[in-house]
C-alpha atoms as a PDB file:
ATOM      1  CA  UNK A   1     -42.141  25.220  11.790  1.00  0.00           C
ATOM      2  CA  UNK A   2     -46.156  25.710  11.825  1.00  0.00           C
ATOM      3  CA  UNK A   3     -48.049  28.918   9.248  1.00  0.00           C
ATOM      4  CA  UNK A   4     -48.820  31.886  11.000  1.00  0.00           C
ATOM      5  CA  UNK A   5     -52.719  31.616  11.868  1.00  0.00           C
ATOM      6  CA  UNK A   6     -55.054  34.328  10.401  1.00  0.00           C
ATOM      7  CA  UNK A   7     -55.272  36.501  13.725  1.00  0.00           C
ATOM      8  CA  UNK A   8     -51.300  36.830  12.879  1.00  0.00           C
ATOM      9  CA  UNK A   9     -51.388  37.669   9.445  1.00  0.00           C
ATOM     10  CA  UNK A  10     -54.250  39.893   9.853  1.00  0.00           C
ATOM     11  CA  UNK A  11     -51.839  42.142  12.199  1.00  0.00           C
ATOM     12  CA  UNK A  12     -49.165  42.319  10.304  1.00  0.00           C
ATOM     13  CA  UNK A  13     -51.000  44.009   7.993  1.00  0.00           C
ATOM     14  CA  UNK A  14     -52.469  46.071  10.118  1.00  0.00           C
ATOM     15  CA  UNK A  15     -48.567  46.759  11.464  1.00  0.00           C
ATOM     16  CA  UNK A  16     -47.702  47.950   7.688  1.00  0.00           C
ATOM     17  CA  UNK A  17     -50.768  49.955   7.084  1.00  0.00           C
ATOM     18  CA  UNK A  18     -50.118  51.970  10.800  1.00  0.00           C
ATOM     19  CA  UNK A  19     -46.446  52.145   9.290  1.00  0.00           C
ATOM     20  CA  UNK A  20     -47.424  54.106   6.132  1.00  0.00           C
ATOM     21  CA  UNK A  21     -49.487  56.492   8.440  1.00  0.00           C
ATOM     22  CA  UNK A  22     -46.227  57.288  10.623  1.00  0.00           C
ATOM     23  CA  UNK A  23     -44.034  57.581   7.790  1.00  0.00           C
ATOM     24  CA  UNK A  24     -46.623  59.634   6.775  1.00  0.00           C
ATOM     25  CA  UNK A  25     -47.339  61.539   9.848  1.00  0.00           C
ATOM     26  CA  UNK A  26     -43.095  62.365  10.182  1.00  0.00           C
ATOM     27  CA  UNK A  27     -43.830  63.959   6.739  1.00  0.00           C
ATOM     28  CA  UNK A  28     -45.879  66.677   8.082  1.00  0.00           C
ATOM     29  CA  UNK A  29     -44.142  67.878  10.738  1.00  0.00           C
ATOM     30  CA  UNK A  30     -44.817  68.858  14.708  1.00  0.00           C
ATOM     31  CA  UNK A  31     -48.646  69.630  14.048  1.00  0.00           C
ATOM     32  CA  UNK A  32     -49.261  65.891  14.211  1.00  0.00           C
ATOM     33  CA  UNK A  33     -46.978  64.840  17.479  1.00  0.00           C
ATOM     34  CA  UNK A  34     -49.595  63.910  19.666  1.00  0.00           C
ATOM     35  CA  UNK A  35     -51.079  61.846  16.990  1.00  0.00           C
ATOM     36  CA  UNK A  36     -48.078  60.107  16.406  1.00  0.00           C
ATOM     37  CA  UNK A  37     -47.848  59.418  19.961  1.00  0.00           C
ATOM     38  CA  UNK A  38     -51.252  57.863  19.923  1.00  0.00           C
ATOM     39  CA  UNK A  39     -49.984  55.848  16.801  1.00  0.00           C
ATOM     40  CA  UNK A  40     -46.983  54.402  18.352  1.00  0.00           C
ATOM     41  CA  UNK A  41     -48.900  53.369  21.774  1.00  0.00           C
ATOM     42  CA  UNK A  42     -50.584  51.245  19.202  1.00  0.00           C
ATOM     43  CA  UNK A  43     -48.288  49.753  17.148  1.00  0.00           C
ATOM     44  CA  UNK A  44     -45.800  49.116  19.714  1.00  0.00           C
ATOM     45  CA  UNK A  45     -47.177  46.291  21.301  1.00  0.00           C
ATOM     46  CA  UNK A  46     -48.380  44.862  18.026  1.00  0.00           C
ATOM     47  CA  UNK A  47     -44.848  45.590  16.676  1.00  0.00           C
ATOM     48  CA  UNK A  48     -43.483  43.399  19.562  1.00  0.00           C
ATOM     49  CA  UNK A  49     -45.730  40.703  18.746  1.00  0.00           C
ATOM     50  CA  UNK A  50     -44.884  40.679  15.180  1.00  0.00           C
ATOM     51  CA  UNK A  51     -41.238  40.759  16.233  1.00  0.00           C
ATOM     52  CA  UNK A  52     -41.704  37.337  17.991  1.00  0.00           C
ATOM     53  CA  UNK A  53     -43.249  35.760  15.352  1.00  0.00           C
ATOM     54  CA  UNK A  54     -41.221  36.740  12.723  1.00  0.00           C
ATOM     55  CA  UNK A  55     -37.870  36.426  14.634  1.00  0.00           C
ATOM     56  CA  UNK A  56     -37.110  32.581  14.598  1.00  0.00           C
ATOM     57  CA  UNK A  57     -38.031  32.773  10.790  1.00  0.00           C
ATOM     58  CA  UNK A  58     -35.121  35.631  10.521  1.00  0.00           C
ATOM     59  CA  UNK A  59     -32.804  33.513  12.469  1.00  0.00           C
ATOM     60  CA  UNK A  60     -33.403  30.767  10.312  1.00  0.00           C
ATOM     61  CA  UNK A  61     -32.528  32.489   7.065  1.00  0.00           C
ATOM     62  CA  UNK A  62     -29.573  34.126   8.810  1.00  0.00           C
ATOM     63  CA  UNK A  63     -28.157  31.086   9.986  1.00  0.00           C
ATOM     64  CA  UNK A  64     -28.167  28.872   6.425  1.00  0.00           C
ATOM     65  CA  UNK A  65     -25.399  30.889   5.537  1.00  0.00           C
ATOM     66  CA  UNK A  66     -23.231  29.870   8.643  1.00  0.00           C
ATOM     67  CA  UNK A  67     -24.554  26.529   8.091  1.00  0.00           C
ATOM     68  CA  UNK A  68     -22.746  26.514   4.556  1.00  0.00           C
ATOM     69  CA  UNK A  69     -19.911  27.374   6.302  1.00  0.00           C
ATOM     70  CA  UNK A  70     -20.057  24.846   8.839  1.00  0.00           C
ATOM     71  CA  UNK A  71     -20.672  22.402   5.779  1.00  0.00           C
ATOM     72  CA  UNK A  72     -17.130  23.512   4.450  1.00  0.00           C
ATOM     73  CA  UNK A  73     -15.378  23.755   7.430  1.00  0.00           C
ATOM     74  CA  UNK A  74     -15.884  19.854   7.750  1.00  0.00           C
ATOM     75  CA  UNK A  75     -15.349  19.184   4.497  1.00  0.00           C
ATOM     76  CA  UNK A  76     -11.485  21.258   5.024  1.00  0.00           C
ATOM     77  CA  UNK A  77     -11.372  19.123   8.308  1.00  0.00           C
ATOM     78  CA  UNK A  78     -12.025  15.604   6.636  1.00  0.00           C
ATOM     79  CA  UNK A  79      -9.731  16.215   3.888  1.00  0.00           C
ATOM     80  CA  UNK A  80      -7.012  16.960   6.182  1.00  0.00           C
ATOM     81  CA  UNK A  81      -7.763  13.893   8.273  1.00  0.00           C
ATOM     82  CA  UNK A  82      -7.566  12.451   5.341  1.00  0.00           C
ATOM     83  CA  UNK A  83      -3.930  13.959   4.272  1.00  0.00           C
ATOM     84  CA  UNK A  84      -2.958  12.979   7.280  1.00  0.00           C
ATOM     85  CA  UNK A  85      -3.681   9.487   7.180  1.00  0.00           C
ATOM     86  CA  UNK A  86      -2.060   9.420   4.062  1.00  0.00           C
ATOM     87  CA  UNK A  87       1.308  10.963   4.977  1.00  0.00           C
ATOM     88  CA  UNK A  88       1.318   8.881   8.014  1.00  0.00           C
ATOM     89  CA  UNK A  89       0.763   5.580   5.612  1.00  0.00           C
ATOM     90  CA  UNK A  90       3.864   6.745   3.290  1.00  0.00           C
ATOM     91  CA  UNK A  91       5.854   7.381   6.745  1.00  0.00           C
ATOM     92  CA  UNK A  92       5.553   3.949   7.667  1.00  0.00           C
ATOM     93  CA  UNK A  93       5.803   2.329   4.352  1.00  0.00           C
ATOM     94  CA  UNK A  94       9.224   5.220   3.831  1.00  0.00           C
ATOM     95  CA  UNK A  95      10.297   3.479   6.834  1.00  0.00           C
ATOM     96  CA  UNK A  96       9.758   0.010   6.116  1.00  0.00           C
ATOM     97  CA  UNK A  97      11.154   0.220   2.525  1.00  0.00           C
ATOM     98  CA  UNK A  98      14.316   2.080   4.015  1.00  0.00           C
ATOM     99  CA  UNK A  99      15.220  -1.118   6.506  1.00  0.00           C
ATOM    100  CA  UNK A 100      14.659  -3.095   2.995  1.00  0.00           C
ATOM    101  CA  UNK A 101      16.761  -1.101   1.304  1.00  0.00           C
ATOM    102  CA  UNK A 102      19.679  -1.410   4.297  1.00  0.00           C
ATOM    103  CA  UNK A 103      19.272  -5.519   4.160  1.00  0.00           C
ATOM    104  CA  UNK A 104      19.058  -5.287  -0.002  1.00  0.00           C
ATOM    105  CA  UNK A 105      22.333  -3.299   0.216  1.00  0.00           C
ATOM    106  CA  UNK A 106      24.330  -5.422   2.722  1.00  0.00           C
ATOM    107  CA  UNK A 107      22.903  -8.770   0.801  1.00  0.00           C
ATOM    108  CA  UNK A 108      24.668  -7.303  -2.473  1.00  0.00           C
ATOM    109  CA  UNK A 109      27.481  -6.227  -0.898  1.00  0.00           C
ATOM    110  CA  UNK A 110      28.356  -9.741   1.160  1.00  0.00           C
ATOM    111  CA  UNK A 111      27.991 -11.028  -3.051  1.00  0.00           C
ATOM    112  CA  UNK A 112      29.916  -8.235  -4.495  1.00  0.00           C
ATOM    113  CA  UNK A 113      26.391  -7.327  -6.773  1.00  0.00           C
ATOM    114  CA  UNK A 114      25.836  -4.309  -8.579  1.00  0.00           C
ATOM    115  CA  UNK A 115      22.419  -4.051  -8.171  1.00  0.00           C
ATOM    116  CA  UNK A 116      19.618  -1.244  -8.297  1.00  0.00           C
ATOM    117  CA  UNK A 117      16.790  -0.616  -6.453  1.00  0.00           C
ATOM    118  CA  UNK A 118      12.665  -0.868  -7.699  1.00  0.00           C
ATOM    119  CA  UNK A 119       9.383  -0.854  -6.299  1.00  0.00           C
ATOM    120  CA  UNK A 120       7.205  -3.229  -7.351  1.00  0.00           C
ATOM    121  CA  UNK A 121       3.826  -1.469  -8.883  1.00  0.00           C
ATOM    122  CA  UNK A 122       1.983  -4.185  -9.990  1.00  0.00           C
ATOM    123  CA  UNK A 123       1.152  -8.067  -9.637  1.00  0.00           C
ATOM    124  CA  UNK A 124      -0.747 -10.242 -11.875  1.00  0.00           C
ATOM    125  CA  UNK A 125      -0.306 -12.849 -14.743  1.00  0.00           C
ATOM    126  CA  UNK A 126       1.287 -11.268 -18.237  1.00  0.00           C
ATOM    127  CA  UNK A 127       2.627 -12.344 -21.182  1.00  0.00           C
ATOM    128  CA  UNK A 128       1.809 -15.877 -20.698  1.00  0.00           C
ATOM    129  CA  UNK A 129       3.058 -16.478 -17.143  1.00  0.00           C
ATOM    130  CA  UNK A 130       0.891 -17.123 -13.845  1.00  0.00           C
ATOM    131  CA  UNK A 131       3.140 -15.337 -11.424  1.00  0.00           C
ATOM    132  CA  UNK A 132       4.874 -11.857 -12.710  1.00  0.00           C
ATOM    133  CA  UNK A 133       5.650  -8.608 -11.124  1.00  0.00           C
ATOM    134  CA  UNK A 134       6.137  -5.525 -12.493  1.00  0.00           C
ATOM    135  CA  UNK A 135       8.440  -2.895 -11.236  1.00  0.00           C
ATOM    136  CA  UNK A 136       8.943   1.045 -11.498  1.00  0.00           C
ATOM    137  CA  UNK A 137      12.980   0.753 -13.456  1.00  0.00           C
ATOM    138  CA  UNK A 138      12.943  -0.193 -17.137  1.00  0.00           C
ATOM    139  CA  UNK A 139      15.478   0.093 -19.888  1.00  0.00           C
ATOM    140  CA  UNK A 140      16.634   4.123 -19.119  1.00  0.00           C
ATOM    141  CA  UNK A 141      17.741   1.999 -15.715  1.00  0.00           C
ATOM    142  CA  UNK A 142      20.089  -0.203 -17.482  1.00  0.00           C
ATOM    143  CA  UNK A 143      17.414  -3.089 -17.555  1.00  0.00           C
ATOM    144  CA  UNK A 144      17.930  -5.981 -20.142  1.00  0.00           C
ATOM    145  CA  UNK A 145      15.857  -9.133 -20.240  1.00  0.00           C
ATOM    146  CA  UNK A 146      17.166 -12.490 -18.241  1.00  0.00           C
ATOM    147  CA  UNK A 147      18.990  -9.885 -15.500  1.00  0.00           C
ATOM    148  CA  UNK A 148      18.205 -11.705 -12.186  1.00  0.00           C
ATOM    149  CA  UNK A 149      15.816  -9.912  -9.608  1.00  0.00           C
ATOM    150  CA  UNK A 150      16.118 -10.266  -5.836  1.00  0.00           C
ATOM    151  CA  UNK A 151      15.206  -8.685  -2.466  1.00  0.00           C
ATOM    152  CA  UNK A 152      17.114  -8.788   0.776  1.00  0.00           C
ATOM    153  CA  UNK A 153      16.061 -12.532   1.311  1.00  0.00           C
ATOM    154  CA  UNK A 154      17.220 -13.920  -1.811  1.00  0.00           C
ATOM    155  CA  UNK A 155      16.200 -14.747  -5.505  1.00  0.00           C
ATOM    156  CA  UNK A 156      12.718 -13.076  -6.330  1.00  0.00           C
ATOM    157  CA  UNK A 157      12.772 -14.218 -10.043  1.00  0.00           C
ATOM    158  CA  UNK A 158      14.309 -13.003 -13.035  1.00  0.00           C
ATOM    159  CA  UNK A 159      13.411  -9.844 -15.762  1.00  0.00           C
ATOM    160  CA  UNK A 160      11.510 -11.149 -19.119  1.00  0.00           C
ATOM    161  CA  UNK A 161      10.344  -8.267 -20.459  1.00  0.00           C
ATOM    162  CA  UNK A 162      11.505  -4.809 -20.737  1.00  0.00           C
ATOM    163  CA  UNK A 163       9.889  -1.193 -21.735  1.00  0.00           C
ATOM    164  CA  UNK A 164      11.265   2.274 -21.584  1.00  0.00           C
ATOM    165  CA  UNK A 165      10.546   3.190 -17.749  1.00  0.00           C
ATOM    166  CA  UNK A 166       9.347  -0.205 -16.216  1.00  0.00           C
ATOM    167  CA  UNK A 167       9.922  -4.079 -16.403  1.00  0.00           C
ATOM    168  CA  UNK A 168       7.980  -7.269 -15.991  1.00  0.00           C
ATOM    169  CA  UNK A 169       9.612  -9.930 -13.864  1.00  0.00           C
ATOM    170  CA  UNK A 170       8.770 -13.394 -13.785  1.00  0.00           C
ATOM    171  CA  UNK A 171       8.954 -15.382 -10.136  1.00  0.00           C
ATOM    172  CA  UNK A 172      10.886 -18.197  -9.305  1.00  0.00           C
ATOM    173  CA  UNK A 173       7.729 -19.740  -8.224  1.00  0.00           C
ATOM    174  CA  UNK A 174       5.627 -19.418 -11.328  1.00  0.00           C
ATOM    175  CA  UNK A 175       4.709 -22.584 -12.130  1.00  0.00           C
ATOM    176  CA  UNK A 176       7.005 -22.719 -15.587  1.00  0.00           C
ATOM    177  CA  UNK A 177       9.755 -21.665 -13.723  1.00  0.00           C
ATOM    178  CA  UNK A 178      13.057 -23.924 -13.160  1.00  0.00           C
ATOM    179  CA  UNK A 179      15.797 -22.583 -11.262  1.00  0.00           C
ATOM    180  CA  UNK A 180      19.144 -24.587 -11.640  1.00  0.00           C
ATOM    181  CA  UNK A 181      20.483 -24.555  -7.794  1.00  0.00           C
ATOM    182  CA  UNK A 182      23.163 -26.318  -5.116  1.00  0.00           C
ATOM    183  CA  UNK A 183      22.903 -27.364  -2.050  1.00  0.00           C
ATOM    184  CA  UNK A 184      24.925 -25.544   0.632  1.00  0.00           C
ATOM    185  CA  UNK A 185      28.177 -26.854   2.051  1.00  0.00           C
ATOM    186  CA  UNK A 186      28.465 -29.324  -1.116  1.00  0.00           C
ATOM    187  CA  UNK A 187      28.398 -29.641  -5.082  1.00  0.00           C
ATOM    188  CA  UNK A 188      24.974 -31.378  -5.324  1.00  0.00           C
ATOM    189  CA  UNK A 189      23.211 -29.749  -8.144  1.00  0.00           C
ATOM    190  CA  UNK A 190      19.400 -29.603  -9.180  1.00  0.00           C
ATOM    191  CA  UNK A 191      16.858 -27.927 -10.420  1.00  0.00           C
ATOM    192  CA  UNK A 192      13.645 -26.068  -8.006  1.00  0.00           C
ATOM    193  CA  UNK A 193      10.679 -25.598  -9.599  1.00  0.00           C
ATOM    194  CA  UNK A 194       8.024 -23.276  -9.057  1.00  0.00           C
ATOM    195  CA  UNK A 195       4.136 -23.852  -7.500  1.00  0.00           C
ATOM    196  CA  UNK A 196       2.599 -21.105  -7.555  1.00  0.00           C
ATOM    197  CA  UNK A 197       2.814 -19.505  -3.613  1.00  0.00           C
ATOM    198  CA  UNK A 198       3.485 -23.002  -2.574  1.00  0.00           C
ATOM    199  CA  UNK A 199       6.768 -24.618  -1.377  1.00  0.00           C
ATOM    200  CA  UNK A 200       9.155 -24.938  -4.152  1.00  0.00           C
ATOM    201  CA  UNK A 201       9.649 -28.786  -5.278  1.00  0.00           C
ATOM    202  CA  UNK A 202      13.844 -29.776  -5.542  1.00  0.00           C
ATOM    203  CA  UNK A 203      14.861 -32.499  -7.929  1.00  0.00           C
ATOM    204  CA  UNK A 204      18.526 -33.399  -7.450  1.00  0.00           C
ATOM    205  CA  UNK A 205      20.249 -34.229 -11.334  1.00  0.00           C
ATOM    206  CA  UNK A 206      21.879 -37.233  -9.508  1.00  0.00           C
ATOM    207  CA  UNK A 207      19.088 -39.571  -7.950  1.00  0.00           C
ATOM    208  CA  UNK A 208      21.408 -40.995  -5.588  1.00  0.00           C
ATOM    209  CA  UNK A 209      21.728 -37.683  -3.963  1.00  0.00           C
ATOM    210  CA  UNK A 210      21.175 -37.886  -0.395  1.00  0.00           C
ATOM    211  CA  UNK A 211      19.092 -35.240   0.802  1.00  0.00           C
ATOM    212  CA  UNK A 212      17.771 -33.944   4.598  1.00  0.00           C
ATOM    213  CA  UNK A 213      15.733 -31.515   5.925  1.00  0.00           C
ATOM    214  CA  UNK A 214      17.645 -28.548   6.320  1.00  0.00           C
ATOM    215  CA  UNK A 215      19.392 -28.818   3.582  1.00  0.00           C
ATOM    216  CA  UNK A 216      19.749 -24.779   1.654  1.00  0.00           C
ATOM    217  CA  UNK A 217      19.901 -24.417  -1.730  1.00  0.00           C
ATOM    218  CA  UNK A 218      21.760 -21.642  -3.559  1.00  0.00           C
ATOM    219  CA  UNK A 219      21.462 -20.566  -7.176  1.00  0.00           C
ATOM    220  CA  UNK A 220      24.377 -22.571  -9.048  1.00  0.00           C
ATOM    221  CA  UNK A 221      26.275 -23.593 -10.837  1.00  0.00           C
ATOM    222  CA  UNK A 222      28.569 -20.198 -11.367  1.00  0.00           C
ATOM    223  CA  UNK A 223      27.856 -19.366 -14.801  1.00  0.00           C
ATOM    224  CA  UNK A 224      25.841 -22.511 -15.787  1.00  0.00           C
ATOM    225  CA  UNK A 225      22.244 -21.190 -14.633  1.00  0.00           C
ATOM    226  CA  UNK A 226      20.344 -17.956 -15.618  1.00  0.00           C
ATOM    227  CA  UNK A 227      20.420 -16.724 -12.401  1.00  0.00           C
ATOM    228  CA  UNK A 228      23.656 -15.146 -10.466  1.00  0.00           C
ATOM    229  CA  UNK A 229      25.161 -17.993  -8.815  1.00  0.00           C
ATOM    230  CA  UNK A 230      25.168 -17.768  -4.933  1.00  0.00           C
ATOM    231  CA  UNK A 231      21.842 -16.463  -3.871  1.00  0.00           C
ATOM    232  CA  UNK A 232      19.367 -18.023  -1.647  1.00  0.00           C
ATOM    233  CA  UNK A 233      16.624 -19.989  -2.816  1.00  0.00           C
ATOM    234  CA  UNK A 234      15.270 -22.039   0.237  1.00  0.00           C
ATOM    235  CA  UNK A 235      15.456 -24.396   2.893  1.00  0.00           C
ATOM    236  CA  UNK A 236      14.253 -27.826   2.757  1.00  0.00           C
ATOM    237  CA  UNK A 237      11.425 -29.219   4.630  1.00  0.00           C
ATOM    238  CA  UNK A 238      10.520 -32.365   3.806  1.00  0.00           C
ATOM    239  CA  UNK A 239      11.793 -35.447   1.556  1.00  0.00           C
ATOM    240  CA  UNK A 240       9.697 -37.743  -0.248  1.00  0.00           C
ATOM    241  CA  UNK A 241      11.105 -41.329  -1.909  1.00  0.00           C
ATOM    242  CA  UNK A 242      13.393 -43.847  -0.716  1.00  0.00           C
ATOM    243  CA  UNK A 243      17.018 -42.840  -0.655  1.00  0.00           C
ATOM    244  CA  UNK A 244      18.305 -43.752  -3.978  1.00  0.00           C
ATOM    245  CA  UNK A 245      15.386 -43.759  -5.816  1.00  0.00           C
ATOM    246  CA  UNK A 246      15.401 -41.997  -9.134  1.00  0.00           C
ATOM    247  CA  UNK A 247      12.363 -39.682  -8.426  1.00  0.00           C
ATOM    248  CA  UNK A 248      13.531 -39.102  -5.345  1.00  0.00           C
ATOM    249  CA  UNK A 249      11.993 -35.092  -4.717  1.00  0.00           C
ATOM    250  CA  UNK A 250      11.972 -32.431  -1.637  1.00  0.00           C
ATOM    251  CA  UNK A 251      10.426 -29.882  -0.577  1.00  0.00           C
ATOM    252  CA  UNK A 252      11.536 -26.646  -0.381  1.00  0.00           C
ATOM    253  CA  UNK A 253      10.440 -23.822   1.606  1.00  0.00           C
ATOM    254  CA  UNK A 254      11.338 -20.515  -0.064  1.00  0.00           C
ATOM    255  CA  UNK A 255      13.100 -17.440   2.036  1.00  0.00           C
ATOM    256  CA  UNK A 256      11.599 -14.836   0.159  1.00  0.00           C
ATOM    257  CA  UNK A 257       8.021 -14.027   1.049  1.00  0.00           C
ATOM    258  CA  UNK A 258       6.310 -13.840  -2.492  1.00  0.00           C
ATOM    259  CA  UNK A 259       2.773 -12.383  -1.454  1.00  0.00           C
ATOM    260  CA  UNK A 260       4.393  -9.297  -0.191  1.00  0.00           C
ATOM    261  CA  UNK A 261       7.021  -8.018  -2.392  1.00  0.00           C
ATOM    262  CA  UNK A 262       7.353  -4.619  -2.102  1.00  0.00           C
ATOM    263  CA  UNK A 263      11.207  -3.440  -2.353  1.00  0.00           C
ATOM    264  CA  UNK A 264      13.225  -5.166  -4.971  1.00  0.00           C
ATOM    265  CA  UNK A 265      17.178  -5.176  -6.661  1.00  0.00           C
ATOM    266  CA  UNK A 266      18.184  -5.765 -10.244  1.00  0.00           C
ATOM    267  CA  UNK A 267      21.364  -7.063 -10.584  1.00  0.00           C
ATOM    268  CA  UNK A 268      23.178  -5.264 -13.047  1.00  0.00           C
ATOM    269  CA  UNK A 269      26.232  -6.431 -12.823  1.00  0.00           C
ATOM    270  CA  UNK A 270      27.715  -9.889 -10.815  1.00  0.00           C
ATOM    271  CA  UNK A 271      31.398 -10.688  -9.178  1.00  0.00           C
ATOM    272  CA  UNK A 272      34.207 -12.119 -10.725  1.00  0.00           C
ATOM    273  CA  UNK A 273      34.006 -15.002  -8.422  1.00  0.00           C
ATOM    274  CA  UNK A 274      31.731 -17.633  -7.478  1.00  0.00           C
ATOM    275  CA  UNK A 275      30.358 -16.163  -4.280  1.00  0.00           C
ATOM    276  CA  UNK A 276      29.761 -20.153  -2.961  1.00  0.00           C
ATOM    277  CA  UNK A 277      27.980 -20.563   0.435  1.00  0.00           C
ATOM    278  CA  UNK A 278      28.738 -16.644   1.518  1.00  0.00           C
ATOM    279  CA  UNK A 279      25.020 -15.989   0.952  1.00  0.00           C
ATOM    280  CA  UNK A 280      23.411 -18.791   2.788  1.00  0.00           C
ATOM    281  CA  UNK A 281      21.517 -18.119   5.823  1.00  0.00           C
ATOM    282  CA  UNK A 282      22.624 -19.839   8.563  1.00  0.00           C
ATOM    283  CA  UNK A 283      21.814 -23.268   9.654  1.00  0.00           C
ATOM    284  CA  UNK A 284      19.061 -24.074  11.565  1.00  0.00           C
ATOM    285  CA  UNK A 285      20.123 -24.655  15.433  1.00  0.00           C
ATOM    286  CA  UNK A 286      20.646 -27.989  16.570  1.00  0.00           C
ATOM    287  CA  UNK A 287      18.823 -29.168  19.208  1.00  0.00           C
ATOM    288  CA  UNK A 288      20.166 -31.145  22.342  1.00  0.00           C
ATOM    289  CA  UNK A 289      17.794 -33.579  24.010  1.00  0.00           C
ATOM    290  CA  UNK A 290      17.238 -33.168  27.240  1.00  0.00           C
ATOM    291  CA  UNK A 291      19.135 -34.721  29.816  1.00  0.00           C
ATOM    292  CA  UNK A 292      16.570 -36.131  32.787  1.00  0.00           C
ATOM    293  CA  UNK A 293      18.817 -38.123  35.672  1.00  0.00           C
END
């Protein structure tokens, strides 16, 4: 916005002085009508022109306090976009969690497990193991160190440590973990052990175990292993070794999905029985070549 220039300073003073004279001039009553008259055929027009000038400045001032309003207004609107987003976020993860929850509950009822429900708050190495969790139950829950942890694929890991209101689990796939297991459909025992988020390795106890792709391995034996006997572990994908051979090792591809864990169970309490094979996810299709005549 450019100064007023001296010719427009100039008349607004003259404007004020001329407005002391009529102020003046209403003072002293109907004696001095016709020179008021004369006054205001003068200072109208420069009144107008002062107007004109002065107006946008008025405006200007006048309008910084809508602006501050405007200013808050968006601030009220971006904070409920904001809320919004947020509440549609926890929708979708409510949503997501509550189909977990429906698979968690029909995986421990199929195994006759007591088991309750956590949310996992926090990921990271602790207490001198690579690959923990930690989850939002603790020992007001019922939680006791060694209880085994799972979600609705299978075994997640097992509890290690315990406070008053949350618990660190350790993963079956941290790298010091063993998990004593059984192949599906048979009595083959062995142990899976844990690389990080890679593919679990399987080491049968007897080296002249035969063992195929496809093969799934439970936790097992029923009370011989730390974990509850019967849950799934994983599938194998590949075999290394000659048959026979006494290192003879596989790999095993775990059902759980480690680098999202988001809805977990605690098993609190296990069945009576050896739940056997009633767990294991079914077996991979067979495929039938192709008939070409």
């Amino acid at each position: 916005m450019m100064a007023p220039s001296r010719g427009q300073r100039r008349a607004v003073i003259l404007l004020l002085l001329l407005s002391v004279v009529l102020i003046t001039l209403d003072h002293r009553g109907e004696g001095f009508r016709g020179v008021r008259s004369a006054a205001h055929t003068v200072v109208d027009p420069a009144q107008a022109g002062v107007t004109t000038l002065v107006a946008p400045v008025g405006r200007f001032f006048g309008g910084l306090g809508d602006l501050g309003d405007s200013g808050q207004k968006i601030d009220a609107l971006q904070k409920e976009n904001a809320e919004l987003r947020r509440q549609l976020r926890e929708s979708e993860l409510s949503s997501t969690r509550s189909e977990e929850l429906r698979k968690l509950e029909l995986l421990s009822g199929q195994g006759g497990f007591t088991v309750l429900p956590a949310v996992v708050t926090g990921l990271g190495p602790s207490i001198g193991f690579e690959w923990t969790i930690t989850v939002d139950a603790g020992r007001r829950d019922g939680l006791q160190p060694d209880q085994t942890v799972i979600d609705s694929d299978g075994l997640v890991g097992r509890v290690k440590q315990v406070s008053e209101s949350s618990a660190v689990v350790v993963l079956a796939v941290d790298p010091g973990s063993a998990v004593g297991v059984r192949v599906a459909g048979g009595n083959a025992l062995g142990v899976a052990a844990g690389n990080g988020l890679g593919p679990l390795t399987y080491t049968p106890l007897d080296p002249t175990t035969r063992v195929q792709v496809g093969d799934r391995l439970l936790t097992g034996p029923y009370g011989g292993s730390t974990y509850v006997a019967g849950l799934p572990v994983g599938e194998v994908t590949e075999v290394s070794g000659d048959p026979g051979a006494p290192a003879r090792e596989a790999t095993v591809a775990p059902y759980v999905s480690f680098a999202s864990l988001d809805l977990v169970g605690i098993v609190l309490a296990a069945p009576r029985a050896d739940p056997r094979d009633r767990l294991a996810p079914s077996p991979p299709a067979a495929t039938t070549p192709e008939h070409t005549p």
